[in-house]
N, C-alpha and C. Protein backbone atom coordinates (compact mmCIF):
# COMPACT_ATOMS: atom_id res chain seq x y z
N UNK A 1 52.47 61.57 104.59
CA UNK A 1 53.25 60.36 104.64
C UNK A 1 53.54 60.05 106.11
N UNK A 2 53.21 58.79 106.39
CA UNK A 2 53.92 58.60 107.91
C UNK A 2 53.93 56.84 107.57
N UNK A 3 54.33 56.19 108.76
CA UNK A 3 55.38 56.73 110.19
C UNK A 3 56.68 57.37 109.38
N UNK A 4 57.08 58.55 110.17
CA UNK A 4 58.19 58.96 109.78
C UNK A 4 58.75 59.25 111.19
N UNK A 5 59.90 58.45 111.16
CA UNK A 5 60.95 57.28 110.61
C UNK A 5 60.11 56.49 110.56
N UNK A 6 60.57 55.21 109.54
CA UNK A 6 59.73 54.39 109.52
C UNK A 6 60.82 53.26 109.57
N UNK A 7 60.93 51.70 109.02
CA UNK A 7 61.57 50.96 109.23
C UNK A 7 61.26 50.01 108.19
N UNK A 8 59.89 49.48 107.67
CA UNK A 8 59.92 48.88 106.56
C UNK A 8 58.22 49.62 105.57
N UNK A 9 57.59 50.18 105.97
CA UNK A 9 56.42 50.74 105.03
C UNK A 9 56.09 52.00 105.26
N UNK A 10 55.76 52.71 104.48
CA UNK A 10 55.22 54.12 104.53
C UNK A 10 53.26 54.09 104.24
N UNK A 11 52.40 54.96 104.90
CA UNK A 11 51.57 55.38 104.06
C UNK A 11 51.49 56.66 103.52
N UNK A 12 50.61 56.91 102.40
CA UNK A 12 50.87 57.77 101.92
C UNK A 12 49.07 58.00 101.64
N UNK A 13 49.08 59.74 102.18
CA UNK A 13 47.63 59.98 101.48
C UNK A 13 47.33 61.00 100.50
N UNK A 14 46.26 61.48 99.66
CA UNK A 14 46.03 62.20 98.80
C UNK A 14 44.91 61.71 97.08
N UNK A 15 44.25 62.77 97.77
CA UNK A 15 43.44 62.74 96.58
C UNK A 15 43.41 63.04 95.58
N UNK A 16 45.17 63.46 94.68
CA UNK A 16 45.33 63.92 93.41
C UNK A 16 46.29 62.94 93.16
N UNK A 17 46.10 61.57 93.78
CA UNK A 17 46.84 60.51 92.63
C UNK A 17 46.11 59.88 91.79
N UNK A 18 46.20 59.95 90.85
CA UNK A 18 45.63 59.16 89.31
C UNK A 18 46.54 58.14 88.39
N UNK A 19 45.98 57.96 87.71
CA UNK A 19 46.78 56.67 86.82
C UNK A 19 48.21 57.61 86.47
N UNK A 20 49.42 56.21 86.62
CA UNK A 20 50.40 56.73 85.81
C UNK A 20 51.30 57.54 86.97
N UNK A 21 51.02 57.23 88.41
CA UNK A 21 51.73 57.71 89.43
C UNK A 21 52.57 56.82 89.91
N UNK A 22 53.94 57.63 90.10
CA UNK A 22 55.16 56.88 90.38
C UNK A 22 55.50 57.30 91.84
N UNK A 23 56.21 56.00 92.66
CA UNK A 23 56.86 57.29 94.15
C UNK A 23 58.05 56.66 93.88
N UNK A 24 59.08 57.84 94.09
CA UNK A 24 60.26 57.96 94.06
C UNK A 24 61.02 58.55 94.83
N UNK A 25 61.74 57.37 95.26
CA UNK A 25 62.96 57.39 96.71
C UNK A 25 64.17 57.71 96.25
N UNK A 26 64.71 59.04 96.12
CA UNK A 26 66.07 59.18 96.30
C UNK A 26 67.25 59.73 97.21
N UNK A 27 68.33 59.68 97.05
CA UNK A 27 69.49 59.76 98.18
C UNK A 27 69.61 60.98 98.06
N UNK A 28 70.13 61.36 99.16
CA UNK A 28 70.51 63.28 99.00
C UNK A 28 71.24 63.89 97.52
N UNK A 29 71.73 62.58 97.58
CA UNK A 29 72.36 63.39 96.21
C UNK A 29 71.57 63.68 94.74
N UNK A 30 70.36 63.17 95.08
CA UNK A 30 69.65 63.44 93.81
C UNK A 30 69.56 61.65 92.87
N UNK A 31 70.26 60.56 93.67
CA UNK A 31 70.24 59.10 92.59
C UNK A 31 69.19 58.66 93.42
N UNK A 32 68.32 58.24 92.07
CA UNK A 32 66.98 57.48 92.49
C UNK A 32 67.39 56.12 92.83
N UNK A 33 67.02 55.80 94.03
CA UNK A 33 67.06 54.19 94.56
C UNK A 33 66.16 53.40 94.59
N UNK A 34 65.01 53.71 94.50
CA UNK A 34 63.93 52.78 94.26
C UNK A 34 62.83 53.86 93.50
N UNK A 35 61.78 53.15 92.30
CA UNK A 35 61.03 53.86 92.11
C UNK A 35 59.69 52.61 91.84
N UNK A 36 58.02 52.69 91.73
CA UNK A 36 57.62 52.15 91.84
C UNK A 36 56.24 52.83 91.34
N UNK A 37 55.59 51.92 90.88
CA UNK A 37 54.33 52.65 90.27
C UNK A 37 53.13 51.94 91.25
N UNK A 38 52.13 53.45 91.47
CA UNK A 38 51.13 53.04 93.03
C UNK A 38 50.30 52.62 92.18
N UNK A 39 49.69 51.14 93.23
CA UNK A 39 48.58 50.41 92.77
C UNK A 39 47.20 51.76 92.06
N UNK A 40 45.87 50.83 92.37
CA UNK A 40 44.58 51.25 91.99
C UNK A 40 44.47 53.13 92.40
N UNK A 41 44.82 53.40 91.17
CA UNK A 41 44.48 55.21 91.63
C UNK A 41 43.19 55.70 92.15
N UNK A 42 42.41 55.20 92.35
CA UNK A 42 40.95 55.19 92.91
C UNK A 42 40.99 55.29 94.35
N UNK A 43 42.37 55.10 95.05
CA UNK A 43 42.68 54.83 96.78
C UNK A 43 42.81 56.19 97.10
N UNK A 44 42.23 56.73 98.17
CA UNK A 44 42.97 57.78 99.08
C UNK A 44 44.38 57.45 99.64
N UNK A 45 44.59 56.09 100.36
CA UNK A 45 45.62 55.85 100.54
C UNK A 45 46.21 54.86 100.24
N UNK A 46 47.88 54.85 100.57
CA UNK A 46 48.55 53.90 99.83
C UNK A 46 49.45 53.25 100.51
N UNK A 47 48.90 52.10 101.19
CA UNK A 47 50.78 51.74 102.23
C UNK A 47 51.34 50.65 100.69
N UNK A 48 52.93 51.39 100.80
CA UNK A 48 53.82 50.87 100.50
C UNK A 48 55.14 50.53 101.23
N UNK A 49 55.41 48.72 100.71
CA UNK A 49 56.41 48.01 101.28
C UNK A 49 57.66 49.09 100.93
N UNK A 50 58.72 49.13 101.53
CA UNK A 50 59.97 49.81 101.34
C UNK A 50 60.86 48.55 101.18
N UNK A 51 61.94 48.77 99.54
CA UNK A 51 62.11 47.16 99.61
C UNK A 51 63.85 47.39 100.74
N UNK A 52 64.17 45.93 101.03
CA UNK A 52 64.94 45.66 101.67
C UNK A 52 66.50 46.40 101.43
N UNK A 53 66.56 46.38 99.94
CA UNK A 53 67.43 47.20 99.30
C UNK A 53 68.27 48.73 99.96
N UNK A 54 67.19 49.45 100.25
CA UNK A 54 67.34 50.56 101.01
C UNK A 54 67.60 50.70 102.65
N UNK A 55 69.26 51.07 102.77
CA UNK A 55 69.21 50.79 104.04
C UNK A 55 68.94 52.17 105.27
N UNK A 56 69.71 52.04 106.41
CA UNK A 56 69.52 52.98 107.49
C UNK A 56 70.02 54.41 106.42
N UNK A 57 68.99 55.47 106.66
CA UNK A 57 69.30 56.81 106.47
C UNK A 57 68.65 57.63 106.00
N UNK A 58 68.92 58.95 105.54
CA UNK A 58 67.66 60.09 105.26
C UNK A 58 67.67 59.92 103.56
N UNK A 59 66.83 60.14 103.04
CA UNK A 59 66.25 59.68 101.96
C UNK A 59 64.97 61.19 101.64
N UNK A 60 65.11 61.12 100.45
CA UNK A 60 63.80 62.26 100.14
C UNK A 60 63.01 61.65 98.83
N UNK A 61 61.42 61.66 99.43
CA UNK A 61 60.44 60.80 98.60
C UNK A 61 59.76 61.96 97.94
N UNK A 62 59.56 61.71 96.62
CA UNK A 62 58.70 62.29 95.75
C UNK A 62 57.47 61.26 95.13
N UNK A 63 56.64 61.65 94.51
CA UNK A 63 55.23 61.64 94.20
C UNK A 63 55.81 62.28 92.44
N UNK A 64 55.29 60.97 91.66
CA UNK A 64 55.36 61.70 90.09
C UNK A 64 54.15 61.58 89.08
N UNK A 65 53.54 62.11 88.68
CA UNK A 65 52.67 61.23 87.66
C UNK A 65 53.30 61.72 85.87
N UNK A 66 53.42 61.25 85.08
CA UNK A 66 53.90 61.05 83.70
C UNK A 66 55.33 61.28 83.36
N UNK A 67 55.72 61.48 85.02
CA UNK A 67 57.61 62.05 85.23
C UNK A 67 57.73 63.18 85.86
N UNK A 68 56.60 63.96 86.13
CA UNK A 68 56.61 64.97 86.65
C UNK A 68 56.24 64.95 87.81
N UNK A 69 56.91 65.88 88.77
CA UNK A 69 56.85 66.23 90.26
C UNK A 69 55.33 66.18 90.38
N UNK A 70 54.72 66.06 91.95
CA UNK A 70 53.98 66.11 92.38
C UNK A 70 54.09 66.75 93.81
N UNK A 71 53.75 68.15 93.77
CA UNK A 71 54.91 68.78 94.93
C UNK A 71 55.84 68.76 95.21
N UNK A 72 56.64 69.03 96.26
CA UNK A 72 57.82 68.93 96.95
C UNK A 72 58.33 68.14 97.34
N UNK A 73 59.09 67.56 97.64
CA UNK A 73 60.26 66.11 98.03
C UNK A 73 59.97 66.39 99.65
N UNK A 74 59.38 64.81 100.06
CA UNK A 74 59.54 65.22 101.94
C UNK A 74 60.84 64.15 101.95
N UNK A 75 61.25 64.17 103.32
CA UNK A 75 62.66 63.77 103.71
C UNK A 75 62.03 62.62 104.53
N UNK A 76 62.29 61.54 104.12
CA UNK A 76 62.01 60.01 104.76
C UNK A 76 63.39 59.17 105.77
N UNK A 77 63.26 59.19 106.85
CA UNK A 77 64.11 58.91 107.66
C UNK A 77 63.87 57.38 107.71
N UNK A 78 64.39 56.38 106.95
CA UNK A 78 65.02 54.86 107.25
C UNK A 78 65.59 54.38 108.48
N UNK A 79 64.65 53.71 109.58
CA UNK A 79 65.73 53.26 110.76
C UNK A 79 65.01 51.71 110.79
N UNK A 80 66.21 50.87 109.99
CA UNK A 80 65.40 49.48 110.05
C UNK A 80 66.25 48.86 111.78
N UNK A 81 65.88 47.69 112.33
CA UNK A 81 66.44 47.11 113.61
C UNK A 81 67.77 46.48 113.20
């Protein structure tokens, strides 16, 4: 995943996303704030918009497919202008 920090999009790469994959942004505390299902699973990569909703701060993104984890949660640092 990069740019990290980012300010309004992330990319994201990997060759074990398939149909039925979700990315999911939540707050330290564990409440999901945005979640979103990735376009054409056929992509190595994926830039996604970060919506406006989400403001300045640390955030941890997960990767799901059918609800289930997809590795480990990385820590996404939000610094919009």
């Amino acid at each position: 995943m990069y740019p990290n920090p980012t300010n309004d999009k992330i990319n994201i790469k990997g060759s074990y996303l398939s149909e039925n994959c979700h990315l999911v942004i939540c707050d330290l505390t564990g409440k999901i704030q945005h979640r979103q299902k990735l376009p054409t699973p056929h992509l190595l990569e994926y830039e996604i918009s970060l919506p406006e909703s989400l403001e300045n701060g640390l955030f941890l993104i997960q990767l799901e497919r059918e609800k289930k984890p997809l590795g480990e949660p990385k820590k996404l640092l939000i610094q919009r202008n």
